[in-house]
Each structure stands twice: as C-alpha cells, then as structure tokens.
PDB file of N, CA and C in Angstrom:
ATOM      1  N   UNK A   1     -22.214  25.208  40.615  1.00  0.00           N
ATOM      2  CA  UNK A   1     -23.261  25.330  41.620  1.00  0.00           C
ATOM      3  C   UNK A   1     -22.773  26.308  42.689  1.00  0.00           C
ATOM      4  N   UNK A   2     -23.451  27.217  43.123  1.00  0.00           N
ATOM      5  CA  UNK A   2     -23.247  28.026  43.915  1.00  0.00           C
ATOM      6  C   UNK A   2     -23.486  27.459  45.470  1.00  0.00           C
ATOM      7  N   UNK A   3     -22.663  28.205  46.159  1.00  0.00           N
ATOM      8  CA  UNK A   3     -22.812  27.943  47.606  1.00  0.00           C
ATOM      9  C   UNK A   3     -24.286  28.137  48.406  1.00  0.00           C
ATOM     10  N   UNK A   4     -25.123  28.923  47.889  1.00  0.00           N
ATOM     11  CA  UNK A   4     -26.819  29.227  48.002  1.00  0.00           C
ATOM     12  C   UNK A   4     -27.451  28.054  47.260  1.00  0.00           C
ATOM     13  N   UNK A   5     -26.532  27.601  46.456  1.00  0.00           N
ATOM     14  CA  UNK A   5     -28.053  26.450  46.178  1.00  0.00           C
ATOM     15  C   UNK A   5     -27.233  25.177  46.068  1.00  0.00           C
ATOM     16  N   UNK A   6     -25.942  24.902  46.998  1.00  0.00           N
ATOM     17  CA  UNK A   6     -25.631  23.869  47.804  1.00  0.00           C
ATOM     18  C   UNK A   6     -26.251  24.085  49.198  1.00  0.00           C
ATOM     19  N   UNK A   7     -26.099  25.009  49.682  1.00  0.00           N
ATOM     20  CA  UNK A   7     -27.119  24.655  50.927  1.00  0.00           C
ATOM     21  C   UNK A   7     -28.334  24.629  50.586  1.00  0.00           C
ATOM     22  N   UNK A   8     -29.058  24.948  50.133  1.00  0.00           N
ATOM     23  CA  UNK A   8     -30.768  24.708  49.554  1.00  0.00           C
ATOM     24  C   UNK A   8     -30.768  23.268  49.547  1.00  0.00           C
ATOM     25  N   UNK A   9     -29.889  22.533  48.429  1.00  0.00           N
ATOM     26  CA  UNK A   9     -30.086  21.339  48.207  1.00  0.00           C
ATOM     27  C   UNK A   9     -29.704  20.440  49.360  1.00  0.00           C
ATOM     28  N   UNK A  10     -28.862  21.033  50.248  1.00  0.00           N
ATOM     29  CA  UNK A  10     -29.011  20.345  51.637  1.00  0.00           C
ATOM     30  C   UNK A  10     -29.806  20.263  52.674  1.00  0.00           C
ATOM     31  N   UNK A  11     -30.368  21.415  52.542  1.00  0.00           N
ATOM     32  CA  UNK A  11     -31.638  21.411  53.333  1.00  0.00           C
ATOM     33  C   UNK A  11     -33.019  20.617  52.572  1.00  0.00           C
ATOM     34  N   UNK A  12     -33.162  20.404  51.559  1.00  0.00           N
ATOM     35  CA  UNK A  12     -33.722  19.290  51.227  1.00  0.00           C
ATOM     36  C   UNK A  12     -33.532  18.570  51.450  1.00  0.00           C
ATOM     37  N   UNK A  13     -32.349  17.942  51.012  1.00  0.00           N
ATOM     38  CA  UNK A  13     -31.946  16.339  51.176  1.00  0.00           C
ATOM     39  C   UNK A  13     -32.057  15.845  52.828  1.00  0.00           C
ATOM     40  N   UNK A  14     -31.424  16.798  53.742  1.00  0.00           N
ATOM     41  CA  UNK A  14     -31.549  16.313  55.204  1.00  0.00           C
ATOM     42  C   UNK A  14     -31.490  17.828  55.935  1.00  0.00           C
ATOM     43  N   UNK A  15     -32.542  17.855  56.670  1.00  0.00           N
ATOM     44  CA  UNK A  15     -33.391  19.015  57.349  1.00  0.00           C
ATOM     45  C   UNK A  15     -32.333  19.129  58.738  1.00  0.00           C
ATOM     46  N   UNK A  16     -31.965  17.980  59.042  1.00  0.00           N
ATOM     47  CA  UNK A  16     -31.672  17.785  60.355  1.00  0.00           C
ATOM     48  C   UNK A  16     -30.011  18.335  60.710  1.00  0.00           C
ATOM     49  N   UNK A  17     -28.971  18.234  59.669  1.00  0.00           N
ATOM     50  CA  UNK A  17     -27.558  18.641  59.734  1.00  0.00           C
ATOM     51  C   UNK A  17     -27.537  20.101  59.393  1.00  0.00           C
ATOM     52  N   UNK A  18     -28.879  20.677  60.099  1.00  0.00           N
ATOM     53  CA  UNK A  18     -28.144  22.686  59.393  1.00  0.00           C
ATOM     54  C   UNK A  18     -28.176  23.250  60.218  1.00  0.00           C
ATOM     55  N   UNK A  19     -27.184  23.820  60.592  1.00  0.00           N
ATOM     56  CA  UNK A  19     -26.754  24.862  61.128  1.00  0.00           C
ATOM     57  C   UNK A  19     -27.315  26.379  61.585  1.00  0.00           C
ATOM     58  N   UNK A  20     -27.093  26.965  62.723  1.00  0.00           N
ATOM     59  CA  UNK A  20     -27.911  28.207  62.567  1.00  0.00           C
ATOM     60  C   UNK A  20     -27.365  29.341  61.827  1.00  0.00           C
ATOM     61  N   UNK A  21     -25.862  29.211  61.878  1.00  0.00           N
ATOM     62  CA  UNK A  21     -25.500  30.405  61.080  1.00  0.00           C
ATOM     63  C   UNK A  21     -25.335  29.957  59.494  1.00  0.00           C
ATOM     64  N   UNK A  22     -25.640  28.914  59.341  1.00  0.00           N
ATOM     65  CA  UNK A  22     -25.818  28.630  57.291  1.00  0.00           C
ATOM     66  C   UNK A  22     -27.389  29.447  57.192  1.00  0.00           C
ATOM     67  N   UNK A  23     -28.502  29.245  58.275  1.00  0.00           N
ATOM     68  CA  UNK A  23     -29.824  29.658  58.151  1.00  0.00           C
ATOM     69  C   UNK A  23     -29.374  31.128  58.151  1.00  0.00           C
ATOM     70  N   UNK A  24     -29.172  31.790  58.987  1.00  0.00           N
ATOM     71  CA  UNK A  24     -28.693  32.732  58.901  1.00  0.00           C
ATOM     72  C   UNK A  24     -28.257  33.806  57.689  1.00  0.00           C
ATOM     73  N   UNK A  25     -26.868  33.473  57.632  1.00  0.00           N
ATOM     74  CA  UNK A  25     -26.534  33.738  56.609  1.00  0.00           C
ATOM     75  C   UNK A  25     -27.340  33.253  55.151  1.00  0.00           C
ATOM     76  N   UNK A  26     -27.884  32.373  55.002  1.00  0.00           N
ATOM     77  CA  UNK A  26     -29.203  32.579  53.980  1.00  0.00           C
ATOM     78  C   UNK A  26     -30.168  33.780  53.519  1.00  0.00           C
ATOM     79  N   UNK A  27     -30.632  33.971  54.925  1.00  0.00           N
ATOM     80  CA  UNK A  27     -31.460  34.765  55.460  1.00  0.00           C
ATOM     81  C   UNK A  27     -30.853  36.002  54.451  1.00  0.00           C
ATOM     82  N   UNK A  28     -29.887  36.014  54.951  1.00  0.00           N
ATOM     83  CA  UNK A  28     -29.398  37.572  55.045  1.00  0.00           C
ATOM     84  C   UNK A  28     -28.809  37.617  53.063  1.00  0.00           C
ATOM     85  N   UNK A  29     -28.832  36.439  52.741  1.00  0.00           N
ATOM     86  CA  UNK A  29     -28.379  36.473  51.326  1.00  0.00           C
ATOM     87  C   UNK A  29     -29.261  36.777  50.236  1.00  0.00           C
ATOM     88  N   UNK A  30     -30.694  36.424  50.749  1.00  0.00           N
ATOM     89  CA  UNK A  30     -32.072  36.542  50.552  1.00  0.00           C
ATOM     90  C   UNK A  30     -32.922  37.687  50.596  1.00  0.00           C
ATOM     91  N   UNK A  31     -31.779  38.725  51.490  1.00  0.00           N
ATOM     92  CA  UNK A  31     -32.708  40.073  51.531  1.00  0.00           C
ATOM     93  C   UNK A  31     -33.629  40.446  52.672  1.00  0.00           C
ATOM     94  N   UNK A  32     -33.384  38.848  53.796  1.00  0.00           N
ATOM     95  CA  UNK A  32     -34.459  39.464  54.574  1.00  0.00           C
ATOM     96  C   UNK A  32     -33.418  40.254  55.826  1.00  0.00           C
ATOM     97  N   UNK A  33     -33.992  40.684  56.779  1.00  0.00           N
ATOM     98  CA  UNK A  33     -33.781  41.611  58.123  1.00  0.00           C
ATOM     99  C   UNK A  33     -33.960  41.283  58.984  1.00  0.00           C
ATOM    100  N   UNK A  34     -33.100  40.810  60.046  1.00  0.00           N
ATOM    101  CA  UNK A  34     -33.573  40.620  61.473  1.00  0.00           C
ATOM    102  C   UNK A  34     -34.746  41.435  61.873  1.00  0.00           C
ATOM    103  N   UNK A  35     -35.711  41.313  62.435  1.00  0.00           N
ATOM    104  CA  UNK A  35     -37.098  42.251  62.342  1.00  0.00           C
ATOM    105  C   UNK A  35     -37.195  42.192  64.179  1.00  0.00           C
ATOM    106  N   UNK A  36     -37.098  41.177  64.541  1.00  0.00           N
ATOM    107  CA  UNK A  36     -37.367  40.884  66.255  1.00  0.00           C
ATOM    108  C   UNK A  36     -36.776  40.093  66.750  1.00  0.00           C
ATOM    109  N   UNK A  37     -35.908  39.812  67.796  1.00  0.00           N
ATOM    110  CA  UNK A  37     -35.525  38.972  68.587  1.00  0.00           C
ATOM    111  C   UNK A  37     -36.664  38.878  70.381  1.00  0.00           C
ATOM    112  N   UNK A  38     -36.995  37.494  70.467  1.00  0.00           N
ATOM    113  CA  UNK A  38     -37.630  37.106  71.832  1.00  0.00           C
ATOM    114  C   UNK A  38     -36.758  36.040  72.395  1.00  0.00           C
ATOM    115  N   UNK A  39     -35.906  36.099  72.606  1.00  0.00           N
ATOM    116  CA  UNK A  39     -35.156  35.084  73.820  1.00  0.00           C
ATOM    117  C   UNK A  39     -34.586  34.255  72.588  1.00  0.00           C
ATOM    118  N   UNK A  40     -34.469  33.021  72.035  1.00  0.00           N
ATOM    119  CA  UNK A  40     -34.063  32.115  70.601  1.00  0.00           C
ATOM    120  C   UNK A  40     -34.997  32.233  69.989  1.00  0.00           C
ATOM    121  N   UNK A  41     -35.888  33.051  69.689  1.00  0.00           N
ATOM    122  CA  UNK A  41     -36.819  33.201  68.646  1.00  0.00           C
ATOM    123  C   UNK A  41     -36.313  34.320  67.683  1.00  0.00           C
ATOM    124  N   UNK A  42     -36.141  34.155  66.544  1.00  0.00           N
ATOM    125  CA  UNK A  42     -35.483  35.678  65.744  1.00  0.00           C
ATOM    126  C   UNK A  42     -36.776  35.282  64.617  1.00  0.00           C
ATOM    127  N   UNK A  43     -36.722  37.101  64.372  1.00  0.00           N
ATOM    128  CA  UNK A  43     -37.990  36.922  63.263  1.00  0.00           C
ATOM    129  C   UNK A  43     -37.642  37.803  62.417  1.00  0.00           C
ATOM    130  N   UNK A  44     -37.393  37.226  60.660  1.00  0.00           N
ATOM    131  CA  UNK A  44     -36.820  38.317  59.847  1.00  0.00           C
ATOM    132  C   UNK A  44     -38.007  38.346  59.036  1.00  0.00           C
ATOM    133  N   UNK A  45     -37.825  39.421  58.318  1.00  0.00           N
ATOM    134  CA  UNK A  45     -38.502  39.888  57.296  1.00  0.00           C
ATOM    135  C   UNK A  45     -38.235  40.115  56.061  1.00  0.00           C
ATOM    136  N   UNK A  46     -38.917  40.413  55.370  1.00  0.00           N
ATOM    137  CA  UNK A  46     -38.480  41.120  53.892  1.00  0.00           C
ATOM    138  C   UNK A  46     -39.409  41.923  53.274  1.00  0.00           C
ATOM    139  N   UNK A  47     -38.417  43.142  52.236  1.00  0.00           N
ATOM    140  CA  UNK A  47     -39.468  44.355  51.705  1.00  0.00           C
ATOM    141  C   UNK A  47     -40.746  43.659  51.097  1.00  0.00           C
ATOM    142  N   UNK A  48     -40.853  42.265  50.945  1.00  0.00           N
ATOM    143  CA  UNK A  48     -42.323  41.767  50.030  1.00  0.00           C
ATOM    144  C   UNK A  48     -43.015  41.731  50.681  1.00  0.00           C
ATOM    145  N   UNK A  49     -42.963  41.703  52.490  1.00  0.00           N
ATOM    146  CA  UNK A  49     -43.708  41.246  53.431  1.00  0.00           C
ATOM    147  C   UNK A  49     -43.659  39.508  53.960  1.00  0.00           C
ATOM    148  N   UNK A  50     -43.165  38.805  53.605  1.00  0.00           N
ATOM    149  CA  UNK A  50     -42.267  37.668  54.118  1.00  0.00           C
ATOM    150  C   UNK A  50     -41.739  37.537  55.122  1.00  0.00           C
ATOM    151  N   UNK A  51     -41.934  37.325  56.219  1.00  0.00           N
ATOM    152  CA  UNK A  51     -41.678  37.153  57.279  1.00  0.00           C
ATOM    153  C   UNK A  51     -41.247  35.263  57.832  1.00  0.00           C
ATOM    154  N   UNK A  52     -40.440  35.100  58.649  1.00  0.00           N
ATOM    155  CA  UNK A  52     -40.206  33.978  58.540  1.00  0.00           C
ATOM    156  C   UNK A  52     -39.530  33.934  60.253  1.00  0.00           C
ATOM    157  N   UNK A  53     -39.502  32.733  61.099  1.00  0.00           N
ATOM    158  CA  UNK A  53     -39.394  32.913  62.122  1.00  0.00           C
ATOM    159  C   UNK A  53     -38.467  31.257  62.790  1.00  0.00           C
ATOM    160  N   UNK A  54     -37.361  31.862  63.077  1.00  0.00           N
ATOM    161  CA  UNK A  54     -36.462  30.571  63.183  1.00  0.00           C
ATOM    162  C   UNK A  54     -35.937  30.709  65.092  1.00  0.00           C
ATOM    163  N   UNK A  55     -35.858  29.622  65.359  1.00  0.00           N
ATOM    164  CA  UNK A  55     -35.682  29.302  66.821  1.00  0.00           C
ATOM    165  C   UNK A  55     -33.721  28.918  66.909  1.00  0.00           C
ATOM    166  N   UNK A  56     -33.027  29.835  67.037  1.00  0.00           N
ATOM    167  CA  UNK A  56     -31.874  29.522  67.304  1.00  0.00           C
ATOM    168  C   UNK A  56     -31.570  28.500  68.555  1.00  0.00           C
ATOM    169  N   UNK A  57     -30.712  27.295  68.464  1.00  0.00           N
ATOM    170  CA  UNK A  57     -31.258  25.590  69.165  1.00  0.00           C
ATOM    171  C   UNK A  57     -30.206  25.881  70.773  1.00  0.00           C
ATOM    172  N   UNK A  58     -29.631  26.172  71.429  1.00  0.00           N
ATOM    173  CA  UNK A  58     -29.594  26.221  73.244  1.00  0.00           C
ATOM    174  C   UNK A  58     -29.597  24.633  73.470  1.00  0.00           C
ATOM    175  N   UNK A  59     -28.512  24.691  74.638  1.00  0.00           N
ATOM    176  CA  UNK A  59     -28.674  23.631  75.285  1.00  0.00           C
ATOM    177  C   UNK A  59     -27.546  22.550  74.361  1.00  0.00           C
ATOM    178  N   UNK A  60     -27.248  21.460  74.324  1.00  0.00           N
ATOM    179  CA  UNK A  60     -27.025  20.323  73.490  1.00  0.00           C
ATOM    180  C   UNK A  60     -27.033  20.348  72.039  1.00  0.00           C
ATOM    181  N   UNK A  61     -27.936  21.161  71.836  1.00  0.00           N
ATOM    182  CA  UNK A  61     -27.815  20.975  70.384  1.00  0.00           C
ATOM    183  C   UNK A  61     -27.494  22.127  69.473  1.00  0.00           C
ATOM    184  N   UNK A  62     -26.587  22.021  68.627  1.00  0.00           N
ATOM    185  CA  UNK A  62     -26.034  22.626  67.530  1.00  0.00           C
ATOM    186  C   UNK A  62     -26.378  22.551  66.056  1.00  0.00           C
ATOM    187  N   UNK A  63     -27.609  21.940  65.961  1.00  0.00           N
ATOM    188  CA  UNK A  63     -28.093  22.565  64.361  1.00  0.00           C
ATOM    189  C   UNK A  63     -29.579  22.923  65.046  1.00  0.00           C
ATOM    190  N   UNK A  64     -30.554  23.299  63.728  1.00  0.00           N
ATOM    191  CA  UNK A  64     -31.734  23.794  63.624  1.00  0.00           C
ATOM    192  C   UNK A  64     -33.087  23.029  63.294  1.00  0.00           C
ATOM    193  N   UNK A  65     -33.992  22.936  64.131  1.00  0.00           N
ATOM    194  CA  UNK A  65     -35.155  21.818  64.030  1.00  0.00           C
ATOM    195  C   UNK A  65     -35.551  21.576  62.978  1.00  0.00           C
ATOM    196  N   UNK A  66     -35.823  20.717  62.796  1.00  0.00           N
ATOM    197  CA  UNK A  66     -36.376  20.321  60.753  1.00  0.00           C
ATOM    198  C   UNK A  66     -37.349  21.198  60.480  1.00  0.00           C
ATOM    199  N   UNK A  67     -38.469  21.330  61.396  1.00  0.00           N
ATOM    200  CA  UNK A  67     -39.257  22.255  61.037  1.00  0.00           C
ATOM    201  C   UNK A  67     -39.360  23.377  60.264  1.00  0.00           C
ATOM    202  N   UNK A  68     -38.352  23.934  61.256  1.00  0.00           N
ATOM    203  CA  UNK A  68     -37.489  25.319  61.097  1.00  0.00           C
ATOM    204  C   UNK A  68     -37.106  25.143  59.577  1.00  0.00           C
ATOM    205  N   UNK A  69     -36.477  24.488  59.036  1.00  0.00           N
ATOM    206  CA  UNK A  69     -35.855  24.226  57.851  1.00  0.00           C
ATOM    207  C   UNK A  69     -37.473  24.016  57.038  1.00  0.00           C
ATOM    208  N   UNK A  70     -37.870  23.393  57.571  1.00  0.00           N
ATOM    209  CA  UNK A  70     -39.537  22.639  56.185  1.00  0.00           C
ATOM    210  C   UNK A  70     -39.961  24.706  55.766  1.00  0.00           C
ATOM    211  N   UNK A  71     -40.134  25.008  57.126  1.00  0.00           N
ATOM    212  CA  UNK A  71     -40.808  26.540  56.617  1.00  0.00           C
ATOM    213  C   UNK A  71     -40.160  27.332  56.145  1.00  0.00           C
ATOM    214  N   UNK A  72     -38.813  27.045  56.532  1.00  0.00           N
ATOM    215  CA  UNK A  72     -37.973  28.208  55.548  1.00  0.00           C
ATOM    216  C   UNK A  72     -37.670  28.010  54.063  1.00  0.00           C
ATOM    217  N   UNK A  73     -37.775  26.853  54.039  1.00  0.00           N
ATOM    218  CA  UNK A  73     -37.777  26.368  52.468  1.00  0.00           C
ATOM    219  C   UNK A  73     -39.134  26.365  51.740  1.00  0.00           C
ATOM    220  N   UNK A  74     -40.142  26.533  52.238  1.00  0.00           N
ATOM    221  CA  UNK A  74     -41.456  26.930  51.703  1.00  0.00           C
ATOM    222  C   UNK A  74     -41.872  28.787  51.694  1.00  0.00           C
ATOM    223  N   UNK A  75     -41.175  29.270  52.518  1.00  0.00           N
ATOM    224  CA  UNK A  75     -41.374  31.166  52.588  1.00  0.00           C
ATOM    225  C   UNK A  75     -39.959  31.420  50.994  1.00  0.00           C
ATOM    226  N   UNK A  76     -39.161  30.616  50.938  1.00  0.00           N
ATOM    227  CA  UNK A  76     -38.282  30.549  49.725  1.00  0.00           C
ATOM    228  C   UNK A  76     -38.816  29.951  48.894  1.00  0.00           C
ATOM    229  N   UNK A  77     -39.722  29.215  49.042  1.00  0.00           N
ATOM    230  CA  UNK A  77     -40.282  28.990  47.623  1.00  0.00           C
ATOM    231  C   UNK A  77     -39.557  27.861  47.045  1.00  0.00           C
ATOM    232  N   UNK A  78     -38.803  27.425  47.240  1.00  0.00           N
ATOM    233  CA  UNK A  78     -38.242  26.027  46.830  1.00  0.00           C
ATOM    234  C   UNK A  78     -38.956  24.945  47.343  1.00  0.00           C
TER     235      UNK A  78
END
C-alpha cells in the first residue's frame, strides 16, 4: 500500500486527525497548483479544471476541518 492511499484511507476512516501539510502534499501529488491564496483560504487547481479550496486551521488547532477533508475526497473522486 502506498503512502497516497494510506492517507486516503485515513481520511476516510477519520476526517478529523489530518493534517494540513498531508492535505497539502496530496494536493500537490495529485497534480493540482496552488491557484490563490486569501488569508487561510488556499485554492488549487488542476489542468482538468478541478478546483478545490482548503482553509489552512490558525489559532489552537492543528489539523483540518472534516469538511475540508468530505470535499477533498469527493473533487478526488474516492
């Protein structure tokens, strides 16, 4: 099993323990492009037109909102 689809399967199993730079580095394993940064809002893209938009977490907390995780795992298609 590869390290891309151990984190996949972690972000299934629990939305709530991930990290911004595992999202990240996903991102970037995936082909997409940082496209825009607005303050913790980063918005990447990809040549298919895929766009996907993750809130890096400030403050207290150190992983990434489930949300964040539900949509990124649906623009991936898993």
């Amino acid at each position: 099993m590869s390290q891309r689809e151990k984190l996949i399967a972690k972000m299934r199993s629990s939305s709530r323990n991930i990290r911004f730079g595992e999202v990240d580095a996903l991102l970037r394993h995936e082909g997409f492009v940082l496209f825009n940064q607005r303050g913790s809002h980063r918005t990447y893209h990809r040549a298919d037109g895929r766009l996907v938009t993750i809130i890096v977490p400030h403050g207290g907390r150190n992983t990434c909102h489930p949300a964040d995780i539900r949509r990124l795992l649906e623009v991936l298609g898993q």
